[in-house]
Every structure is written in structure tokens, then in C-alpha cells.
C-alpha atoms as a PDB file:
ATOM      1  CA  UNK A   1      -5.604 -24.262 -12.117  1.00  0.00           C
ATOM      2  CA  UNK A   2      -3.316 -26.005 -14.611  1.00  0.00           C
ATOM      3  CA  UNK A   3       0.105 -26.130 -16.043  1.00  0.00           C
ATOM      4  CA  UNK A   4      -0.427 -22.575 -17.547  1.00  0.00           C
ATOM      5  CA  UNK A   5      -0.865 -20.581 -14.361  1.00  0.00           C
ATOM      6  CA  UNK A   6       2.208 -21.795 -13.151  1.00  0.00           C
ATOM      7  CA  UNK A   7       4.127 -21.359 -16.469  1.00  0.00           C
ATOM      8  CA  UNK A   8       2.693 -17.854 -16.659  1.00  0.00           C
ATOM      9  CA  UNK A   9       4.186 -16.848 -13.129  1.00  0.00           C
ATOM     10  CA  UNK A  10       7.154 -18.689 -13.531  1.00  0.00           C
ATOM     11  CA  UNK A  11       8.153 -16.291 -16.864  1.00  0.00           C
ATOM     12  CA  UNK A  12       6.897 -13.546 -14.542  1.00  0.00           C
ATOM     13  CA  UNK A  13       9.556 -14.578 -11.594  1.00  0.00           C
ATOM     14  CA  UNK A  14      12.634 -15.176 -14.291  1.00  0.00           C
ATOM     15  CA  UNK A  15      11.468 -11.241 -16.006  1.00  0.00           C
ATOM     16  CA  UNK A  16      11.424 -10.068 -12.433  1.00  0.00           C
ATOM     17  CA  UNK A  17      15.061 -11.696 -11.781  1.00  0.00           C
ATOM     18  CA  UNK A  18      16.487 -10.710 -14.898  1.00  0.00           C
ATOM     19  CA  UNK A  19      14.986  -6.985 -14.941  1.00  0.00           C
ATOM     20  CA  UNK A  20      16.131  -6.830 -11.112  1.00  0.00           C
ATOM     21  CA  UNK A  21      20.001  -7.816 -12.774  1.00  0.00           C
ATOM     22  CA  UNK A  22      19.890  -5.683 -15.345  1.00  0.00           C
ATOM     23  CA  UNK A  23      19.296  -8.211 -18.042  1.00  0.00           C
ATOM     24  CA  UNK A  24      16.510  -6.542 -19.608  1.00  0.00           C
ATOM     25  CA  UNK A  25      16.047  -2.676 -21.331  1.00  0.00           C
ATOM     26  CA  UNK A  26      13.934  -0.806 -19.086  1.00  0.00           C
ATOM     27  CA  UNK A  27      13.570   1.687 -21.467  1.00  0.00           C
ATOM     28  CA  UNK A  28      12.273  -0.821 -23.890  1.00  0.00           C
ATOM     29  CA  UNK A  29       9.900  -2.185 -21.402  1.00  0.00           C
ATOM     30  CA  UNK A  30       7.749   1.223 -20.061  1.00  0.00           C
ATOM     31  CA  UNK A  31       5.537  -1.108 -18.065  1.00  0.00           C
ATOM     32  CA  UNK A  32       8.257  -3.263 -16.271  1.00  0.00           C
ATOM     33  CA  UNK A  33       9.836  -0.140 -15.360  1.00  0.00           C
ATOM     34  CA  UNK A  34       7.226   1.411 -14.000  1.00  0.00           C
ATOM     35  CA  UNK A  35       6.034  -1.697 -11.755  1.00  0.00           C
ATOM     36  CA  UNK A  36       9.753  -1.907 -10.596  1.00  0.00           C
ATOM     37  CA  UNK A  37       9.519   1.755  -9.748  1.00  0.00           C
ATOM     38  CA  UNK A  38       6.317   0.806  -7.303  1.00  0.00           C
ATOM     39  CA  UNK A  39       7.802  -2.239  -5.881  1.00  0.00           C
ATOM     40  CA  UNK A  40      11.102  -0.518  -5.069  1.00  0.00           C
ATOM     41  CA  UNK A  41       8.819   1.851  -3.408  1.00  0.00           C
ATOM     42  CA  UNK A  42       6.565  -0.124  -1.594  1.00  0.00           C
ATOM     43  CA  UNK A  43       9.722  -1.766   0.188  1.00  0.00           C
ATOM     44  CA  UNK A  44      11.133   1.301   0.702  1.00  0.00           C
ATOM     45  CA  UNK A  45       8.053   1.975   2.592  1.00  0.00           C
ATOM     46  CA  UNK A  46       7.685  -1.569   4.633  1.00  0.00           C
ATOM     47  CA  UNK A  47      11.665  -1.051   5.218  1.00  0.00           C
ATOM     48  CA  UNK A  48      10.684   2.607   6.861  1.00  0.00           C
ATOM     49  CA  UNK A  49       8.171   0.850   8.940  1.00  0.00           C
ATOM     50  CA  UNK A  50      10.321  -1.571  10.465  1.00  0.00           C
ATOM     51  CA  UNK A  51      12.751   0.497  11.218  1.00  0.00           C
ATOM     52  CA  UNK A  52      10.707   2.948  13.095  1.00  0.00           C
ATOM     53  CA  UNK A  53       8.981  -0.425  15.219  1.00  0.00           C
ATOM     54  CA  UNK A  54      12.487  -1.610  15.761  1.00  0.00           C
ATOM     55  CA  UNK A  55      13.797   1.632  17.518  1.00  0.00           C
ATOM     56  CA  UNK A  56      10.598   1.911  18.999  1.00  0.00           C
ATOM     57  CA  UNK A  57      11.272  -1.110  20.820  1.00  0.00           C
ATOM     58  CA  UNK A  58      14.759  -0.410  21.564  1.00  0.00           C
ATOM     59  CA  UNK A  59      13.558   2.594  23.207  1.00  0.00           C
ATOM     60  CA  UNK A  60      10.874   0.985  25.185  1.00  0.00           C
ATOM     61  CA  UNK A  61      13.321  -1.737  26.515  1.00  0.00           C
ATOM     62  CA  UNK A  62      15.478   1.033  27.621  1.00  0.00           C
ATOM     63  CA  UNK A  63      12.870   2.616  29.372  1.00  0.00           C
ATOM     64  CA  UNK A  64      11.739  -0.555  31.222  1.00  0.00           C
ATOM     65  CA  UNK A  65      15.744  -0.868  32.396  1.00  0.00           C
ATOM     66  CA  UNK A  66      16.053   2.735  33.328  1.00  0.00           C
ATOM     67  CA  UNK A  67      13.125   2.489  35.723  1.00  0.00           C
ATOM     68  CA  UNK A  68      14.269  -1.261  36.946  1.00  0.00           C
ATOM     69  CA  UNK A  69      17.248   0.729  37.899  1.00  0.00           C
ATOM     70  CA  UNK A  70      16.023   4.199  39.087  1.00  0.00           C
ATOM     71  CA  UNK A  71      13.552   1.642  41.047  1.00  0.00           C
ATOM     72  CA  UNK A  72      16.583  -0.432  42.584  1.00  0.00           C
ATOM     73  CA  UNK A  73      18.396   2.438  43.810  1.00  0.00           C
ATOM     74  CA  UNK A  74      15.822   4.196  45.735  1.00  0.00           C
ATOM     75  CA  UNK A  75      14.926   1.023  47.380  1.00  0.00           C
ATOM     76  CA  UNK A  76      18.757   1.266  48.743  1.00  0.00           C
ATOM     77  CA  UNK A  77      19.496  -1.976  46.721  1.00  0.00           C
ATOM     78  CA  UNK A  78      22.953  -2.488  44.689  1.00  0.00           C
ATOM     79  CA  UNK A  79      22.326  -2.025  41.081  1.00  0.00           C
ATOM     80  CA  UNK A  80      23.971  -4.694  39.342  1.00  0.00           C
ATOM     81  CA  UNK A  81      23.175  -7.408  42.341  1.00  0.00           C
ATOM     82  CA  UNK A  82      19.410  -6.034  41.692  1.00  0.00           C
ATOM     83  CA  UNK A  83      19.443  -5.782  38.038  1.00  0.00           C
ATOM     84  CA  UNK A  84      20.468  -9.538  37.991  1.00  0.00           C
ATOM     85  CA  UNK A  85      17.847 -10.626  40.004  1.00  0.00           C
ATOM     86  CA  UNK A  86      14.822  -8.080  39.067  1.00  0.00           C
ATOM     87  CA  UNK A  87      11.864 -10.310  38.514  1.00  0.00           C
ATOM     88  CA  UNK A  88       9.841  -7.488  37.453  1.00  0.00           C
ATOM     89  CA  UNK A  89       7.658  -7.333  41.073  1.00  0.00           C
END
């Protein structure tokens, strides 16, 4: 590859760090503003995502507890005794 791939994307990085400061004139710079724009967007997106897995799995772990439970108590067993001990069986 060579030293000028890796010069190349290290200007990129330091444009990227200085545009994501405010160092550098969007205005001036149509194209950096507009791949800013996407990338903002694009982890706005992944952000969304992650969000919606993580309560979904919140929601599912509450579900599995609520029927551990509702499954102690009509087998006549104390709750928090059972709930300790559940092994899932």
C-alpha cells in the first residue's frame, strides 16, 4: 500500500476532527458538509436501532420474570424464596 495511503487517511481523520470541532467553514467546504450531514445521519439511524433492541430486551426479560413469578405462585410457592432459586425448569 505505501506511505501515501496512510498519509491520505490520516489528513482525512485530522479534517474529520477538526470539521467535527468546528475548526473548519462548512460553508466553504459544500462537500464536507454534506458527508457530515450523512454521517450524522447514519448514526442517528444505528443509535435508533439500538435503542429499539435494547428495550426490546428489557421487555423480554420482564416477560420471562413475570411468568417465573405468575408460574411460582400458582404452584403455591413463596415468591421471593422461588424467584431466588428458579432454575428455569
Amino acid at each position: 500500500m505505501g506511505w501515501g495511503y496512510s498519509l491520505q487517511a490520516l489528513r482525512e481523520v485530522i479534517a474529520a476532527y477538526l470539521a467535527l470541532h468546528g475548526h473548519v467553514n462548512l460553508e466553504a467546504e459544500p462537500l464536507t458538509d454534506a458527508m457530515l450531514r450523512k454521517v450524522a445521519a447514519y448514526v442517528g439511524r444505528v443509535v435508533k436501532a439500538a435503542q429499539f433492541v435494547k428495550d426490546t430486551a428489557e421487555t423480554g426479560q420482564f416477560m420471562l420474570q413475570a411468568y417465573g413469578a405468575i408460574t411460582l405462585i400458582s404452584q403455591g410457592k413463596e415468591t421471593i424464596a422461588g424467584l431466588l432459586s428458579y432454575g428455569g425448569d
